[in-house]
Protein backbone atom coordinates (compact mmCIF):
# COMPACT_ATOMS: atom_id res chain seq x y z
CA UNK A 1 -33.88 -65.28 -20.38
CA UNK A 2 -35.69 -62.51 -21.48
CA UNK A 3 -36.83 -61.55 -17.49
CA UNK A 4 -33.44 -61.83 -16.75
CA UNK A 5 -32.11 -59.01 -19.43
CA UNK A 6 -35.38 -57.01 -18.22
CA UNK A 7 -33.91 -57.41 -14.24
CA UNK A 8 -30.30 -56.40 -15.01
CA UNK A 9 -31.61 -53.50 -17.33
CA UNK A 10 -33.66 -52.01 -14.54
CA UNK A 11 -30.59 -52.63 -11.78
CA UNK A 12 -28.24 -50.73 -14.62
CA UNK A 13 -30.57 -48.21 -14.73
CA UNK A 14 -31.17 -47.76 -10.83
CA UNK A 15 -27.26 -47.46 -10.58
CA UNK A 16 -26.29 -45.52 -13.84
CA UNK A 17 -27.87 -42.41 -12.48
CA UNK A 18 -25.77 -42.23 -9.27
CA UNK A 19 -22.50 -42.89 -10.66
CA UNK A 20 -23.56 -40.20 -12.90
CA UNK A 21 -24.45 -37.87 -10.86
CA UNK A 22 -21.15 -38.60 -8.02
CA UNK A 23 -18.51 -38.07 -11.40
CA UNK A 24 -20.35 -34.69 -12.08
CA UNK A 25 -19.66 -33.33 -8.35
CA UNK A 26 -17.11 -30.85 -8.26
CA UNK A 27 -13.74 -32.22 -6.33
CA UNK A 28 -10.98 -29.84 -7.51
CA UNK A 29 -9.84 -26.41 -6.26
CA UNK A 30 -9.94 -23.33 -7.37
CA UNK A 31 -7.37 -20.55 -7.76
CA UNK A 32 -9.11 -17.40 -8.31
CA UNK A 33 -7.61 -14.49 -9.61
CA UNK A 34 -7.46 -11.39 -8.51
CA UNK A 35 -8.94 -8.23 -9.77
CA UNK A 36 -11.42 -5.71 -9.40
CA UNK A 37 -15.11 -4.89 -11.32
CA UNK A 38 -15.85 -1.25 -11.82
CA UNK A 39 -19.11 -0.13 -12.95
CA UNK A 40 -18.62 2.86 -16.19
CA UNK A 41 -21.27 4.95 -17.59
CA UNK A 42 -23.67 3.88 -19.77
CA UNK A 43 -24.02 0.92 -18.07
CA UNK A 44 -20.95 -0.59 -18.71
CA UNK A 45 -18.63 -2.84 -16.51
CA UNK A 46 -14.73 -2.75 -16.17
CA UNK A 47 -13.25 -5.94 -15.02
CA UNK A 48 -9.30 -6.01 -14.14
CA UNK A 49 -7.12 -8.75 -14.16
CA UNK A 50 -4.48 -7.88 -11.82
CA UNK A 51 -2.36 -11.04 -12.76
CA UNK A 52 -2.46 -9.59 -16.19
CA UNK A 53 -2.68 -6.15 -16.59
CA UNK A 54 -5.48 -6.25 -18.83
CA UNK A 55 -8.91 -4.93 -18.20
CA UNK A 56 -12.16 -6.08 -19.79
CA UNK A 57 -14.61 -3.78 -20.72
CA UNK A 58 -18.32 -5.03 -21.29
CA UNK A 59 -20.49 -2.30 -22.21
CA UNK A 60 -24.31 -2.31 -21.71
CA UNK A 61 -25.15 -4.34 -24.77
CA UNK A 62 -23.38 -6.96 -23.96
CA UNK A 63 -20.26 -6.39 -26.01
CA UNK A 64 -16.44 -7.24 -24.55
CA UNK A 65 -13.37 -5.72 -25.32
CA UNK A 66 -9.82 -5.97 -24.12
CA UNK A 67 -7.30 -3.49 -23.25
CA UNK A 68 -3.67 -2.94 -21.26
CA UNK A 69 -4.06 -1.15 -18.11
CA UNK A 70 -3.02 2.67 -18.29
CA UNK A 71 0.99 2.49 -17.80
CA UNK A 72 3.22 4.90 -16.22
CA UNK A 73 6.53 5.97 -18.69
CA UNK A 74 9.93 6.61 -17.24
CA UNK A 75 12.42 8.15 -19.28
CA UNK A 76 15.91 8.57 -19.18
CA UNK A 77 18.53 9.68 -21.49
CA UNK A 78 22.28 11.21 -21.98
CA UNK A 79 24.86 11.11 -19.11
CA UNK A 80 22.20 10.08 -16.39
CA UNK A 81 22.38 6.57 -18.16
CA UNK A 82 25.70 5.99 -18.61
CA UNK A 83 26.62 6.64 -14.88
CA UNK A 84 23.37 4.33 -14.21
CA UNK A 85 20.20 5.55 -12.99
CA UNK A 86 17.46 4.26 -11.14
CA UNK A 87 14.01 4.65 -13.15
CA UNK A 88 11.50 2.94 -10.69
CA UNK A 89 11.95 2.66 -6.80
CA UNK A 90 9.76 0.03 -5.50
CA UNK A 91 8.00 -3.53 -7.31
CA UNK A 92 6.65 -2.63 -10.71
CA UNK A 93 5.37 -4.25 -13.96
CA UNK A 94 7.21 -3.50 -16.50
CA UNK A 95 5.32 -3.79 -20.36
CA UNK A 96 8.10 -2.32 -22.72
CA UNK A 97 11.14 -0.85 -22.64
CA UNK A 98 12.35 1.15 -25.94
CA UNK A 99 16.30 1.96 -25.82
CA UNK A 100 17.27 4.66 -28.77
CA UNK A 101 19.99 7.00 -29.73
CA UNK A 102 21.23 8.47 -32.68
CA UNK A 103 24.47 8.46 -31.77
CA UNK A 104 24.66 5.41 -30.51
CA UNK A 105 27.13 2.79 -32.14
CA UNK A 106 27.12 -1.17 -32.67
CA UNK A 107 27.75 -2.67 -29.89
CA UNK A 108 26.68 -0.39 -27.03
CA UNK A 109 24.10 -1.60 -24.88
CA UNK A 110 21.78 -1.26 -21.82
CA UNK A 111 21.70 -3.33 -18.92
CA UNK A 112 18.72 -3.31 -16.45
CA UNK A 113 18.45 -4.48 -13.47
CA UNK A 114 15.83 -5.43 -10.70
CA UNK A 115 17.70 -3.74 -8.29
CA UNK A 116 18.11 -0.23 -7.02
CA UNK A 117 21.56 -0.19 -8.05
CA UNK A 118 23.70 -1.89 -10.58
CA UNK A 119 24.35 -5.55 -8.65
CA UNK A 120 23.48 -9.03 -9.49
CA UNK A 121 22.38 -9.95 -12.82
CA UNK A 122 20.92 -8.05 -15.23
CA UNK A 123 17.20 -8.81 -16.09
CA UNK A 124 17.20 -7.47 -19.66
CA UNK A 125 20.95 -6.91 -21.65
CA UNK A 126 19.65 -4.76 -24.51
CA UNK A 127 22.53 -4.43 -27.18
CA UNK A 128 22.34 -2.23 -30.11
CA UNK A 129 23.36 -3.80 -33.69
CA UNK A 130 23.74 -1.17 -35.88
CA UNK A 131 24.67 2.45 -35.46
CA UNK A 132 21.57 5.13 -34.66
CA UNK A 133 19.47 2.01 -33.80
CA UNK A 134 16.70 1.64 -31.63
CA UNK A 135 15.17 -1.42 -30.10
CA UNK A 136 12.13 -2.11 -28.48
CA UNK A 137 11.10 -4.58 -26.41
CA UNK A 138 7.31 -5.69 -26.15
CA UNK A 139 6.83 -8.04 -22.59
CA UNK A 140 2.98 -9.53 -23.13
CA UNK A 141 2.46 -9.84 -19.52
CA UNK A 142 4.79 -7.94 -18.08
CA UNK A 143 7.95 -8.51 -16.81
CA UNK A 144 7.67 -8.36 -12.76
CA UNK A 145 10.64 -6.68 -10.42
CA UNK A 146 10.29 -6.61 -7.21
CA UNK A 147 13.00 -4.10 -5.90
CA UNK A 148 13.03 -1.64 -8.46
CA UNK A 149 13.95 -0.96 -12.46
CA UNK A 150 17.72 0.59 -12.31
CA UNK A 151 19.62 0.89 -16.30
CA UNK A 152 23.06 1.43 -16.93
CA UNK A 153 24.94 1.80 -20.55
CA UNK A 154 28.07 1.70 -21.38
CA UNK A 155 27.55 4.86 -23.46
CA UNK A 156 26.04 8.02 -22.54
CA UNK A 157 24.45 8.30 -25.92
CA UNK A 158 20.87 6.60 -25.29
CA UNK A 159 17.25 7.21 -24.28
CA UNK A 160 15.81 4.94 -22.60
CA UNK A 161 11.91 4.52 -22.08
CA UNK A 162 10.01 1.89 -20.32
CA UNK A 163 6.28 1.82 -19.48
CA UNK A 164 4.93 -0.13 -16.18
CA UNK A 165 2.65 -0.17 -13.57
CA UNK A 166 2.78 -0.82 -10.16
């Protein structure tokens, strides 16, 4: 009995190491992102997550940190806005849009589209609740069009500023 337990021990070892070894082999796929890796001064690297918008800095010692891309700002305000105005002609990223007015008045809001002109749906319906109000919007991320960013009111009484990249 005991030269059989000794046989099957030494077969379960012969065997264990193989199955081992064929469950560690790598069978998925991978996705990879996209970005790019800049080398900075001192020694540092830049590494951008174009998915993201976020860039990771690791400096020579070793240390990370995490920050936004650099944005671009349109602005708009007064008349312009309540005819409708295109703010962005092409795809874009937008990361926050602020709408603000001091003579604005409950109920008046911005619509924004991805479009070049007012048509379809609006991506973002930004109403204002109280008089003089602003509201800003914070998109973690990024919201993506792919046409172009156009706004249009129903009051020419707002300023509108979004930040994005492209």
């Amino acid at each position: 009995m005991k030269r059989l337990f000794i046989f099957l021990l030494l077969v379960a070892l012969v065997f264990i190491p193989v199955k081992l070894w064929a469950d560690a082999t790598f069978t998925s796929t991978v996705t990879p992102k996209s970005g790019t890796l800049d080398y900075i001064s001192g020694g540092g690297v830049a590494i951008t997550d174009a998915l993201t918008g976020y860039v990771t800095h690791v400096d020579s010692d070793g240390a990370a940190s995490v920050q936004e891309k650099a944005q671009t700002i349109a602005v708009s305000s007064g008349a312009t806005l309540n005819t409708g105005v295109g703010l962005v002609t092409g795809a874009a990223r937008v990361s926050s849009i602020i709408v603000s007015g001091t003579a604005s008045t409950a109920k008046d809001y911005v619509l924004i589209y991805d479009a070049l002109t007012a048509t379809g749906t609006a991506k973002f319906d930004i109403s204002i609740g109280v008089a003089g109000d602003t509201f800003a919007v914070q998109i973690p991320g990024g919201a993506i069009f792919s046409t172009g960013v156009f706004a249009d009111a129903n009051a020419s009484n707002f300023n509108i500023t979004i930040t994005y990249d492209n």
